[in-house]
PDB file of N, CA and C in Angstrom:
ATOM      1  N   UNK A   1      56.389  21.018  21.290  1.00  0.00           N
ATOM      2  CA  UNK A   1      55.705  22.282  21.311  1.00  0.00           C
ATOM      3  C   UNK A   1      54.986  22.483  22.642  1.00  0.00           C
ATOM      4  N   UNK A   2      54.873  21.885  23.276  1.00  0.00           N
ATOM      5  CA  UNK A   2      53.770  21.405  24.629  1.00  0.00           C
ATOM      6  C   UNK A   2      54.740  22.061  25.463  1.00  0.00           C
ATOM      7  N   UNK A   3      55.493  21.443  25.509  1.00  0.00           N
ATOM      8  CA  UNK A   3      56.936  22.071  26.740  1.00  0.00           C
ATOM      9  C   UNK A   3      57.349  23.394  26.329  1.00  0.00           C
ATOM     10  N   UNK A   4      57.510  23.628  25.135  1.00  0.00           N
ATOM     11  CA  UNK A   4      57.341  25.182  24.934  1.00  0.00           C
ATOM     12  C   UNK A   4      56.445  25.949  25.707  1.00  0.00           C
ATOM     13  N   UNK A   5      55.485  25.360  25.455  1.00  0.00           N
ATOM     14  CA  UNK A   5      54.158  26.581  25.814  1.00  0.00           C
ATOM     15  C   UNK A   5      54.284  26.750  27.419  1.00  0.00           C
ATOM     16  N   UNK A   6      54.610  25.071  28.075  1.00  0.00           N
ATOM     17  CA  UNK A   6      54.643  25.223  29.218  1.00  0.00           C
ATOM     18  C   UNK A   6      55.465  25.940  29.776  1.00  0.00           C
ATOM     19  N   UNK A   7      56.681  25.901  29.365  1.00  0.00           N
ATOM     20  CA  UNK A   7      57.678  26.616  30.098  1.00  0.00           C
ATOM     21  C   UNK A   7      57.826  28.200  29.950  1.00  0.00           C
ATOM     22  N   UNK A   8      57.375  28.274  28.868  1.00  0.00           N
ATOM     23  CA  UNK A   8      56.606  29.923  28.502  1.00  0.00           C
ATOM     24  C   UNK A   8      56.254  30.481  29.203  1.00  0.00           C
ATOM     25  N   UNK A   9      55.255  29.812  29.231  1.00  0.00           N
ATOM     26  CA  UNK A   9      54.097  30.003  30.437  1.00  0.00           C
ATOM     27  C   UNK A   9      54.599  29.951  31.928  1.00  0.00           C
ATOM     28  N   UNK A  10      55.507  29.182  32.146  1.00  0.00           N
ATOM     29  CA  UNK A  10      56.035  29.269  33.762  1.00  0.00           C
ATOM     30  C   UNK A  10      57.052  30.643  33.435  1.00  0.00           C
ATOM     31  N   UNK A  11      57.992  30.493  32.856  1.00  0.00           N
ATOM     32  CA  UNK A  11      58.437  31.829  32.888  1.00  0.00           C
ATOM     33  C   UNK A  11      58.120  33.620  32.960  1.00  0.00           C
ATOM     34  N   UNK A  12      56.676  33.478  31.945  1.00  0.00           N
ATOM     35  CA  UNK A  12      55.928  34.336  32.144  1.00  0.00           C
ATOM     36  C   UNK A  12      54.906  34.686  33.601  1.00  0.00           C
ATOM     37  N   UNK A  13      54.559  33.777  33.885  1.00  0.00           N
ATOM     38  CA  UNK A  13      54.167  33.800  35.918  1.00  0.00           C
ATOM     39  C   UNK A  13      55.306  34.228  36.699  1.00  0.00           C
ATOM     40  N   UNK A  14      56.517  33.412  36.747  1.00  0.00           N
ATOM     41  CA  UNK A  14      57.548  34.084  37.314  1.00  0.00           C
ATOM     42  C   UNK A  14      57.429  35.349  37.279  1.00  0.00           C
ATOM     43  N   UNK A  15      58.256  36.202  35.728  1.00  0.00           N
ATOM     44  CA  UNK A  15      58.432  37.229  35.735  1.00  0.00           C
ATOM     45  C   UNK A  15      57.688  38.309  35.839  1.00  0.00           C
ATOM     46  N   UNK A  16      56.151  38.008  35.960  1.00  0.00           N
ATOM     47  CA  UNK A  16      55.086  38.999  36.300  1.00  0.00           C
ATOM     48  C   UNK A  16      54.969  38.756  38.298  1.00  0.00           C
ATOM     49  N   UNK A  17      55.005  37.819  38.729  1.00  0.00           N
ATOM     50  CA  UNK A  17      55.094  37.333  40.485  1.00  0.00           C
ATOM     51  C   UNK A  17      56.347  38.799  41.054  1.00  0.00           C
ATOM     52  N   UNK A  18      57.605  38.263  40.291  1.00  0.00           N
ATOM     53  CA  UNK A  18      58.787  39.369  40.770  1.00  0.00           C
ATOM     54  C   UNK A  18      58.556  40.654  40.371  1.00  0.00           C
ATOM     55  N   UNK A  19      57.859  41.195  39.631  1.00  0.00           N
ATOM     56  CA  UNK A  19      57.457  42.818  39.404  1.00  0.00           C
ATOM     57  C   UNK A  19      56.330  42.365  39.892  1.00  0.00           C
ATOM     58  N   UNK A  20      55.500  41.869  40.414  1.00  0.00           N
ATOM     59  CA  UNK A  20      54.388  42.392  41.705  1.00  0.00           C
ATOM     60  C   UNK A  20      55.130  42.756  42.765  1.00  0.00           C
ATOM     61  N   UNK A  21      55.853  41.726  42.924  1.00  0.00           N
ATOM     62  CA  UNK A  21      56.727  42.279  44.589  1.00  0.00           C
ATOM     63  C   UNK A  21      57.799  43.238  44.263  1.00  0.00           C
ATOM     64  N   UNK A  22      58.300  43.647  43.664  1.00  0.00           N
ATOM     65  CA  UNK A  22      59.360  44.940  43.252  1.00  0.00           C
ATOM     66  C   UNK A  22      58.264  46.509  43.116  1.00  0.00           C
ATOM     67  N   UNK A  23      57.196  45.759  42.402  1.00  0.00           N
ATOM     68  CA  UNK A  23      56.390  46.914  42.323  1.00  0.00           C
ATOM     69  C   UNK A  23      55.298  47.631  44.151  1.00  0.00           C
ATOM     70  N   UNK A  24      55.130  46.366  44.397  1.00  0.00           N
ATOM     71  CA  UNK A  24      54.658  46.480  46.008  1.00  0.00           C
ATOM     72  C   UNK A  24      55.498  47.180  46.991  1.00  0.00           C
ATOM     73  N   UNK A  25      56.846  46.713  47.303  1.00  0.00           N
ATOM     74  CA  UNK A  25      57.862  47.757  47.735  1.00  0.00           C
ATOM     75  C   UNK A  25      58.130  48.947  47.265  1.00  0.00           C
ATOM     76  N   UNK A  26      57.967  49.453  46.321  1.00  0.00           N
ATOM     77  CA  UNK A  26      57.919  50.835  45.916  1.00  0.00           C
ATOM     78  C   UNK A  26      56.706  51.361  45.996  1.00  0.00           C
ATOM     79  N   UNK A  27      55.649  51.046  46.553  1.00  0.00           N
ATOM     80  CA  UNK A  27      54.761  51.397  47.178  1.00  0.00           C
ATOM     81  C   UNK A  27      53.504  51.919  45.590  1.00  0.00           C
ATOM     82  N   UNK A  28      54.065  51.453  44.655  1.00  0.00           N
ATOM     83  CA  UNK A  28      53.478  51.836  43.303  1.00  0.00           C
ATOM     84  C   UNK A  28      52.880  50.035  42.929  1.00  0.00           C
ATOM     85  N   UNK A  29      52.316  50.168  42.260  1.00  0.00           N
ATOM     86  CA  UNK A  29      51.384  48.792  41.756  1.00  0.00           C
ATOM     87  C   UNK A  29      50.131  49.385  40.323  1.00  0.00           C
ATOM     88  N   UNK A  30      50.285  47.898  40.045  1.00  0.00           N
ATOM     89  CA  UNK A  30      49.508  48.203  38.807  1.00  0.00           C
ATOM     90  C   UNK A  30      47.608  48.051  39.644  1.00  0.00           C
ATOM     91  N   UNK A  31      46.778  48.721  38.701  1.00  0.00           N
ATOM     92  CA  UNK A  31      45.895  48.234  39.490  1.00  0.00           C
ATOM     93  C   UNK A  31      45.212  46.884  39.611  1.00  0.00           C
ATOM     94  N   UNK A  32      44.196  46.816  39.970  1.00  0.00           N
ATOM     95  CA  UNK A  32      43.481  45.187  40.444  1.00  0.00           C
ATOM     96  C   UNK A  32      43.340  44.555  39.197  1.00  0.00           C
ATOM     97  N   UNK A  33      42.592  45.559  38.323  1.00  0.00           N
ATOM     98  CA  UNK A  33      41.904  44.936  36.645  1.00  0.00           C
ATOM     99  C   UNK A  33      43.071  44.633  36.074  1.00  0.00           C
ATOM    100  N   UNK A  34      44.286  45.575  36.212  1.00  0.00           N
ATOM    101  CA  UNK A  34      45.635  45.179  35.628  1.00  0.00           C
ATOM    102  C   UNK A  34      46.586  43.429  36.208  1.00  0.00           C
ATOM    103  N   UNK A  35      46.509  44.082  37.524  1.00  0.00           N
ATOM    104  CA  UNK A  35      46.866  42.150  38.341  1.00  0.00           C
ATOM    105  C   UNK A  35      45.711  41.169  37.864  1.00  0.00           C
ATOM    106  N   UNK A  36      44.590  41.326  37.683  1.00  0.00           N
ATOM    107  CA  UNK A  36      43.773  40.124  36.917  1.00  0.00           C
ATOM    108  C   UNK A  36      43.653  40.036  35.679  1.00  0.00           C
ATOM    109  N   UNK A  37      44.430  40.780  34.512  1.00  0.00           N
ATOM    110  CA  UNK A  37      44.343  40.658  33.501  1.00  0.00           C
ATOM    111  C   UNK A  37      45.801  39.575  33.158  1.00  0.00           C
ATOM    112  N   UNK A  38      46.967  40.305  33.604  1.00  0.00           N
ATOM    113  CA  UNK A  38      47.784  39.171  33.580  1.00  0.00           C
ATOM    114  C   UNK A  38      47.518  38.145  33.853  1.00  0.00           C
ATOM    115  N   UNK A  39      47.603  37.532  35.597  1.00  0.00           N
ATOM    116  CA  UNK A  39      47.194  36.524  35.977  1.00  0.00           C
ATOM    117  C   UNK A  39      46.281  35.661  35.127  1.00  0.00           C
ATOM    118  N   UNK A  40      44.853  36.071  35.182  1.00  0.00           N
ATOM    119  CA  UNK A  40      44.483  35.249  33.564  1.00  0.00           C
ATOM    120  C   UNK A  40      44.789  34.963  32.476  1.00  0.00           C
ATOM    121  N   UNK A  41      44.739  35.741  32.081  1.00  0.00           N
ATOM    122  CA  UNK A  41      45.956  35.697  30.993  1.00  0.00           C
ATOM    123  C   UNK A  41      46.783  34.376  30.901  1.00  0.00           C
ATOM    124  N   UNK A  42      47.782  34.304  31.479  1.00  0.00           N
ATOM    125  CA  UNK A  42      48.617  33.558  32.161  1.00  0.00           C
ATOM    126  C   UNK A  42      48.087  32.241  32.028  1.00  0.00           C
ATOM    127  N   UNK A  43      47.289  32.046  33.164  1.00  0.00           N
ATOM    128  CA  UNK A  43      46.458  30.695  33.540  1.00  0.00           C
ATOM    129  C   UNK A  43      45.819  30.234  32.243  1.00  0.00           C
ATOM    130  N   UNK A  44      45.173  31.147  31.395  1.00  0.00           N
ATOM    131  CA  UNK A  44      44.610  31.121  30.444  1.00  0.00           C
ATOM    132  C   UNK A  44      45.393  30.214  29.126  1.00  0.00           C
ATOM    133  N   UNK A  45      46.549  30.673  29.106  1.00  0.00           N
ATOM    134  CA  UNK A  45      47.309  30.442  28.227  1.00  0.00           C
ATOM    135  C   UNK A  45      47.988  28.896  28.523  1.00  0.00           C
ATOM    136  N   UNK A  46      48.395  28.778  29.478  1.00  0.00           N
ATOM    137  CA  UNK A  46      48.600  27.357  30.029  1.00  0.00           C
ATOM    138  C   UNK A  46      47.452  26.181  30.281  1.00  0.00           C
ATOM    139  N   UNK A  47      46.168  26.750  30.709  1.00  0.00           N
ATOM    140  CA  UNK A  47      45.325  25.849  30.360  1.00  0.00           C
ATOM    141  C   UNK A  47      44.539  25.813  28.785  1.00  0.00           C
ATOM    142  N   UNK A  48      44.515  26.748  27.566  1.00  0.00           N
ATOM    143  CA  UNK A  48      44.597  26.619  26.450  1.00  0.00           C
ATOM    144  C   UNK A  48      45.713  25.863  25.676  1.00  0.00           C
ATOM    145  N   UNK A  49      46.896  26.376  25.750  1.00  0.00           N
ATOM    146  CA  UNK A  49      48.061  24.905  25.494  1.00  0.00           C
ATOM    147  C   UNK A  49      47.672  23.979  25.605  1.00  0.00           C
ATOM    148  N   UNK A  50      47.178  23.449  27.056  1.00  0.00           N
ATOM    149  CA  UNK A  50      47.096  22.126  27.426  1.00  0.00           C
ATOM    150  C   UNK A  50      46.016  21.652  26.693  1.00  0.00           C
ATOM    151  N   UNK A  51      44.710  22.139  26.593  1.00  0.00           N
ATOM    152  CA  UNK A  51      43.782  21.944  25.919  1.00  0.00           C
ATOM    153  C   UNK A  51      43.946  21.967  24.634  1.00  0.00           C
ATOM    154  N   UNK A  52      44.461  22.532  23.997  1.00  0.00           N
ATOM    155  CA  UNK A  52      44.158  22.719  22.732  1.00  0.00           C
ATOM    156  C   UNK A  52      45.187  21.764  21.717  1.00  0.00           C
ATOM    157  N   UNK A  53      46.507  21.909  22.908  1.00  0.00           N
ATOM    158  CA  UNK A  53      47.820  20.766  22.445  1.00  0.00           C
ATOM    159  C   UNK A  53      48.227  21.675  20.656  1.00  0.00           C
ATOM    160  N   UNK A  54      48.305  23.159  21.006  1.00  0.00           N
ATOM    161  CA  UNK A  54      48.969  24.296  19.840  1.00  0.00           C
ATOM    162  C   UNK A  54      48.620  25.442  20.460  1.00  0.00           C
ATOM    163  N   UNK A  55      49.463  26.288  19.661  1.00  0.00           N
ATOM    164  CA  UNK A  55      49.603  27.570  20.058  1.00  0.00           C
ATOM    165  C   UNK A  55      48.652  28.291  20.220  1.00  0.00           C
ATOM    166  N   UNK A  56      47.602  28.430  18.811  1.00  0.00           N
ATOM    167  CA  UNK A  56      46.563  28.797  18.733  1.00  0.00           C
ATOM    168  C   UNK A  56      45.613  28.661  20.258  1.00  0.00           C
ATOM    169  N   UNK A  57      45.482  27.693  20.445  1.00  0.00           N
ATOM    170  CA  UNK A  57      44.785  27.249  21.646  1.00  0.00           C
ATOM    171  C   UNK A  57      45.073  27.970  22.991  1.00  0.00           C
ATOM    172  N   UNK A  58      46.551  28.027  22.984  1.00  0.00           N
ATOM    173  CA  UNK A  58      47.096  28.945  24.038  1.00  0.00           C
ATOM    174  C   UNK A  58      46.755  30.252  23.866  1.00  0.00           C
ATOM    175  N   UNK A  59      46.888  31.115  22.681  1.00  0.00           N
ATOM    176  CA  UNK A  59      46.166  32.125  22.458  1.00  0.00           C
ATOM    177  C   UNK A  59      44.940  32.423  22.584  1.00  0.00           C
ATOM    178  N   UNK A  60      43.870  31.907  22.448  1.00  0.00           N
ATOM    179  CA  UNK A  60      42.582  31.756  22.876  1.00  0.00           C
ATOM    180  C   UNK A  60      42.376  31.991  24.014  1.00  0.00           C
ATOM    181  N   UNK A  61      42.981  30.846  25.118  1.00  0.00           N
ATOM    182  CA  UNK A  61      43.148  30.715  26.040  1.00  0.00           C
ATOM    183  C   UNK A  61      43.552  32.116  26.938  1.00  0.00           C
ATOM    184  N   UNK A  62      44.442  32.416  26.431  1.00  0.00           N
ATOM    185  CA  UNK A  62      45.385  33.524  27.187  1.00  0.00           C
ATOM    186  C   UNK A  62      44.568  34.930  26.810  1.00  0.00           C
ATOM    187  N   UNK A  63      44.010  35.080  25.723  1.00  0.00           N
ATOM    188  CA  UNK A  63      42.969  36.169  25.559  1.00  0.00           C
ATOM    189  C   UNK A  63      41.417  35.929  26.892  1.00  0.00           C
ATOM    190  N   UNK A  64      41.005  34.873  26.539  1.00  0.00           N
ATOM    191  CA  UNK A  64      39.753  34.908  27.028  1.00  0.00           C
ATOM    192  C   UNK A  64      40.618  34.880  28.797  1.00  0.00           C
ATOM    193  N   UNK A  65      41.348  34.699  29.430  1.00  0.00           N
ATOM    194  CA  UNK A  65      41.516  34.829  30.808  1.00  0.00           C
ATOM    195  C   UNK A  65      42.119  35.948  30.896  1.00  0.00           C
ATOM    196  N   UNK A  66      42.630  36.596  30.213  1.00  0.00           N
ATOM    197  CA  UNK A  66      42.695  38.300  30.507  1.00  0.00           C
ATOM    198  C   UNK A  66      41.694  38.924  30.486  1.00  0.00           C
ATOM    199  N   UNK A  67      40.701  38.854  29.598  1.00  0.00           N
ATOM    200  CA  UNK A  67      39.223  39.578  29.943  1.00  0.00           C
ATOM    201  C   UNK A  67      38.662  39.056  31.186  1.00  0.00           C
ATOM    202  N   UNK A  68      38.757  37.853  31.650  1.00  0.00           N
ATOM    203  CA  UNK A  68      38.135  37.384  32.554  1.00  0.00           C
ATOM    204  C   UNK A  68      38.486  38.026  33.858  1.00  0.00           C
ATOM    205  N   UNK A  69      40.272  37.797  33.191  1.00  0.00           N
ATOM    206  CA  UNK A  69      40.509  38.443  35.132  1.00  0.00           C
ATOM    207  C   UNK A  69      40.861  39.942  35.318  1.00  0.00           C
ATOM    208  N   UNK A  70      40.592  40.971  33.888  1.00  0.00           N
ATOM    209  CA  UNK A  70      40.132  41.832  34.123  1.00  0.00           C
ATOM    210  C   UNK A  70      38.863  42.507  34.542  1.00  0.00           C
ATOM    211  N   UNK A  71      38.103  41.833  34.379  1.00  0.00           N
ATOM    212  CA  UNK A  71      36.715  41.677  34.954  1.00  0.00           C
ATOM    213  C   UNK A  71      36.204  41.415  36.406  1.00  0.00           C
ATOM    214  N   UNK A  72      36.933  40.374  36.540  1.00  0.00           N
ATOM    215  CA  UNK A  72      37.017  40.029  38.075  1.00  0.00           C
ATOM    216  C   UNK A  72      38.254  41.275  39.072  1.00  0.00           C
ATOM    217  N   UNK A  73      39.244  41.546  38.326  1.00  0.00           N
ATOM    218  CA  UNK A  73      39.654  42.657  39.035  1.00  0.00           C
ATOM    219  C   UNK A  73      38.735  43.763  39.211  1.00  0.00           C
ATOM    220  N   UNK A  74      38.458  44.459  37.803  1.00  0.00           N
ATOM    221  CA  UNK A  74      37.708  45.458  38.074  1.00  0.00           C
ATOM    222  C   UNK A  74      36.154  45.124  39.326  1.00  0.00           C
ATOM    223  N   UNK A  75      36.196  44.276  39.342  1.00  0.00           N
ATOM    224  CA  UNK A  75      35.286  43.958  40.125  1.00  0.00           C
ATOM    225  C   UNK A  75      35.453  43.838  42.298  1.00  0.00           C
ATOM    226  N   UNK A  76      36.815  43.385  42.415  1.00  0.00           N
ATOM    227  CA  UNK A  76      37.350  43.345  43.090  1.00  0.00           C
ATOM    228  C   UNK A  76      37.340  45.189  43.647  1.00  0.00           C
ATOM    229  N   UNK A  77      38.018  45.991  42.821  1.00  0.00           N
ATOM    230  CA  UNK A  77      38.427  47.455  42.793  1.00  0.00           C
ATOM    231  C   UNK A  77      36.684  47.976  43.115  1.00  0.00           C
ATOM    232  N   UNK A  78      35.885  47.984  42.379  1.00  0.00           N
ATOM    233  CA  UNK A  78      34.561  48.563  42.639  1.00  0.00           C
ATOM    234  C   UNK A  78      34.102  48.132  44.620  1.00  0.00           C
ATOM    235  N   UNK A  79      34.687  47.116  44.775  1.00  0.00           N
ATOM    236  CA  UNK A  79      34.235  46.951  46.057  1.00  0.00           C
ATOM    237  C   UNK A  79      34.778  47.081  47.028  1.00  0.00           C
ATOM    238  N   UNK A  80      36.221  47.515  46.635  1.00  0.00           N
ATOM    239  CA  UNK A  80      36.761  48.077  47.674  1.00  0.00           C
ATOM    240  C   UNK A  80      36.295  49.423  47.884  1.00  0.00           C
ATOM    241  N   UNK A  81      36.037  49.860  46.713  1.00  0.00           N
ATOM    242  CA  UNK A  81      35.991  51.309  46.940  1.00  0.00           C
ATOM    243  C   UNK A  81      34.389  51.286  47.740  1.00  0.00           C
ATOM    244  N   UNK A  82      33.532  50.888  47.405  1.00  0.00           N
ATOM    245  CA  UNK A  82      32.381  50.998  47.899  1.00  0.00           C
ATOM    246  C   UNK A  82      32.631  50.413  49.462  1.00  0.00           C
ATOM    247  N   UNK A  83      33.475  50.144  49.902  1.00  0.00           N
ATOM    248  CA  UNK A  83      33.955  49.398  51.264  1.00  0.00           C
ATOM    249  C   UNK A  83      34.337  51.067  51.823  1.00  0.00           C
ATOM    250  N   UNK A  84      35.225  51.259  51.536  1.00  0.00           N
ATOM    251  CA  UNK A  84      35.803  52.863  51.524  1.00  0.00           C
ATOM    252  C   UNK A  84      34.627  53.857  51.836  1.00  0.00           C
ATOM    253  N   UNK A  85      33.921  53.953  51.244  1.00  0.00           N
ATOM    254  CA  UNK A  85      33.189  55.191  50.848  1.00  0.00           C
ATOM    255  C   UNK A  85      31.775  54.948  51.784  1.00  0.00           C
ATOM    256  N   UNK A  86      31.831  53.619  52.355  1.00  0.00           N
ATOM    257  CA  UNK A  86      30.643  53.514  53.169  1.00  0.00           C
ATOM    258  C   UNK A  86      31.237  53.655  54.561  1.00  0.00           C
ATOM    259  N   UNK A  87      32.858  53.113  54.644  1.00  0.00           N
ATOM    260  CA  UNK A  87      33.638  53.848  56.049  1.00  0.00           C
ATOM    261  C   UNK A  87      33.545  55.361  55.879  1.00  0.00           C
ATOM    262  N   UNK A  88      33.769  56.055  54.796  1.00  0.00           N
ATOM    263  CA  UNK A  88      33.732  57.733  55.362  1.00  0.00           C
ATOM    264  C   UNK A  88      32.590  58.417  55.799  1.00  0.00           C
ATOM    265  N   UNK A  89      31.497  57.758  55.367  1.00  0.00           N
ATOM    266  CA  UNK A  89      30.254  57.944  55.232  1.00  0.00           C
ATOM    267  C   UNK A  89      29.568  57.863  56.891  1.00  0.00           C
ATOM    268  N   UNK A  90      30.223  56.670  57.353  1.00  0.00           N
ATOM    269  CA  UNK A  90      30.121  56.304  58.847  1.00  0.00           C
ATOM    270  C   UNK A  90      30.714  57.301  59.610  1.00  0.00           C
ATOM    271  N   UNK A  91      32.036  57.543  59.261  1.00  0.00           N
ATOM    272  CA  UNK A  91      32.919  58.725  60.193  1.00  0.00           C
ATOM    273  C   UNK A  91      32.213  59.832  60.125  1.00  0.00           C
ATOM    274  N   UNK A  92      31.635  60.365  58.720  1.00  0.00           N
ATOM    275  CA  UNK A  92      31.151  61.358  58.846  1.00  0.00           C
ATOM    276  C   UNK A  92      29.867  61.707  59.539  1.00  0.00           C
ATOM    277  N   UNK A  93      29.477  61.070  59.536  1.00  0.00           N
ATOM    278  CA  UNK A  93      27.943  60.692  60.915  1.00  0.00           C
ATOM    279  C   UNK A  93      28.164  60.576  62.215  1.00  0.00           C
ATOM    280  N   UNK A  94      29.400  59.690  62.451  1.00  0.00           N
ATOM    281  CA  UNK A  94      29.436  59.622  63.884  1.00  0.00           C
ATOM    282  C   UNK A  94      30.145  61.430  64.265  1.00  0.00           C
ATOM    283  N   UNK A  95      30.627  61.640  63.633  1.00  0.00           N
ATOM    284  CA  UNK A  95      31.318  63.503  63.819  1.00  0.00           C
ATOM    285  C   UNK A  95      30.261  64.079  63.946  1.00  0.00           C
ATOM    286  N   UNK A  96      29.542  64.284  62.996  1.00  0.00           N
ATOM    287  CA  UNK A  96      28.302  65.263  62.986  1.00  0.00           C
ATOM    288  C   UNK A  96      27.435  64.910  64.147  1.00  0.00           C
ATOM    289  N   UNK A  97      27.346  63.566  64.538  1.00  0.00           N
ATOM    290  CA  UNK A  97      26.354  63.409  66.244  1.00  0.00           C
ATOM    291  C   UNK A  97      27.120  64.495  67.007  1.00  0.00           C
ATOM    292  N   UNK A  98      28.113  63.866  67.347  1.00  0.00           N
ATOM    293  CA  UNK A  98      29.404  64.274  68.310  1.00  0.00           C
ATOM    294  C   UNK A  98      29.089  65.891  68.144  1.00  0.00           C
ATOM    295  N   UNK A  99      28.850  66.862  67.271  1.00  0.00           N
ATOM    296  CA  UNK A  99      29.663  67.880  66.767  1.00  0.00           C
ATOM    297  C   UNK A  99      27.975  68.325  66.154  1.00  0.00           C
ATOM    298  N   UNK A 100      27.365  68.715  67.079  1.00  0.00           N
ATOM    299  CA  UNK A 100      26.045  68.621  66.229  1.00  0.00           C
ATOM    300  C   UNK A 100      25.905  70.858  65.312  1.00  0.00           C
ATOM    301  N   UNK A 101      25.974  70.822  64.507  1.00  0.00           N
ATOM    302  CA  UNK A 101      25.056  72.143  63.946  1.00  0.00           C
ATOM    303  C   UNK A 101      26.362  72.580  63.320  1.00  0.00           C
ATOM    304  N   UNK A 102      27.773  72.059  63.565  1.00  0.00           N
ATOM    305  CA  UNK A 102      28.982  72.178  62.651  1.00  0.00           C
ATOM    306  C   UNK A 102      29.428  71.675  61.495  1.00  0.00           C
ATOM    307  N   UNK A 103      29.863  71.889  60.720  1.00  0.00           N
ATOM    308  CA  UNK A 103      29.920  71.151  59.487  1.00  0.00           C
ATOM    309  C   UNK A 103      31.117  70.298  59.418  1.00  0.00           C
ATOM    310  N   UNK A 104      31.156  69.242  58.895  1.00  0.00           N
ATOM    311  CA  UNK A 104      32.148  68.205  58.857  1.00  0.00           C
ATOM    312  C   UNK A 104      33.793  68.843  58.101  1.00  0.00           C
ATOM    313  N   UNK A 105      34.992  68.369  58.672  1.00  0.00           N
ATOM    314  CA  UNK A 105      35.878  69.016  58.263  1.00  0.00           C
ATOM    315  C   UNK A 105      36.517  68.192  57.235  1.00  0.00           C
ATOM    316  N   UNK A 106      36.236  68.076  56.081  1.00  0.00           N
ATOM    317  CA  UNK A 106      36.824  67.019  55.241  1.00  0.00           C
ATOM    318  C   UNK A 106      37.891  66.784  55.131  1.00  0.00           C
TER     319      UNK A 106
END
């Protein structure tokens, strides 16, 4: 049952790895909370197997690291954007020096 789970589990990394990169070339992607929900998930489930030495365990496992690495995605995503939004914020200041009593052209 062990080698089950494991190889499960490797198969399932695989086939989520090759639709990241199929999905990356088409210039479409799932988002961040979505790539860390698998990924945990995943990890989750292979280190629950191992731990738990049953399925159950892998399930556990594979639940609690999808919340996790949806969490940590969504977390990831909040800071990009706040990365973002403090660059427009800059552009839009350095314009308005430059460009003084005109209004910014969004």
């Amino acid at each position: 049952m062990k080698k089950l789970i494991i190889f499960g589990s490797l198969a399932l990394t695989l086939t989520t790895s090759f639709n990241f990169n199929a999905q990356a070339q088409e210039k479409k992607g799932i988002s961040k909370q979505g790539k860390g929900a698998i990924i945990g998930g995943a990890g989750g489930a292979v280190v629950g197997g191992l731990i738990g030495k049953n399925v159950g365990g892998a399930l556990i496992g594979g639940a609690i690291g999808a919340g996790g690495g949806y969490v940590i995605g969504n977390e990831a995503r909040k800071r990009e954007e706040k990365k973002k939004r403090a660059a427009y914020l800059q552009r839009r200041a350095a314009w308005k020096r430059a460009h003084p009593g005109r209004a910014y052209p969004y």
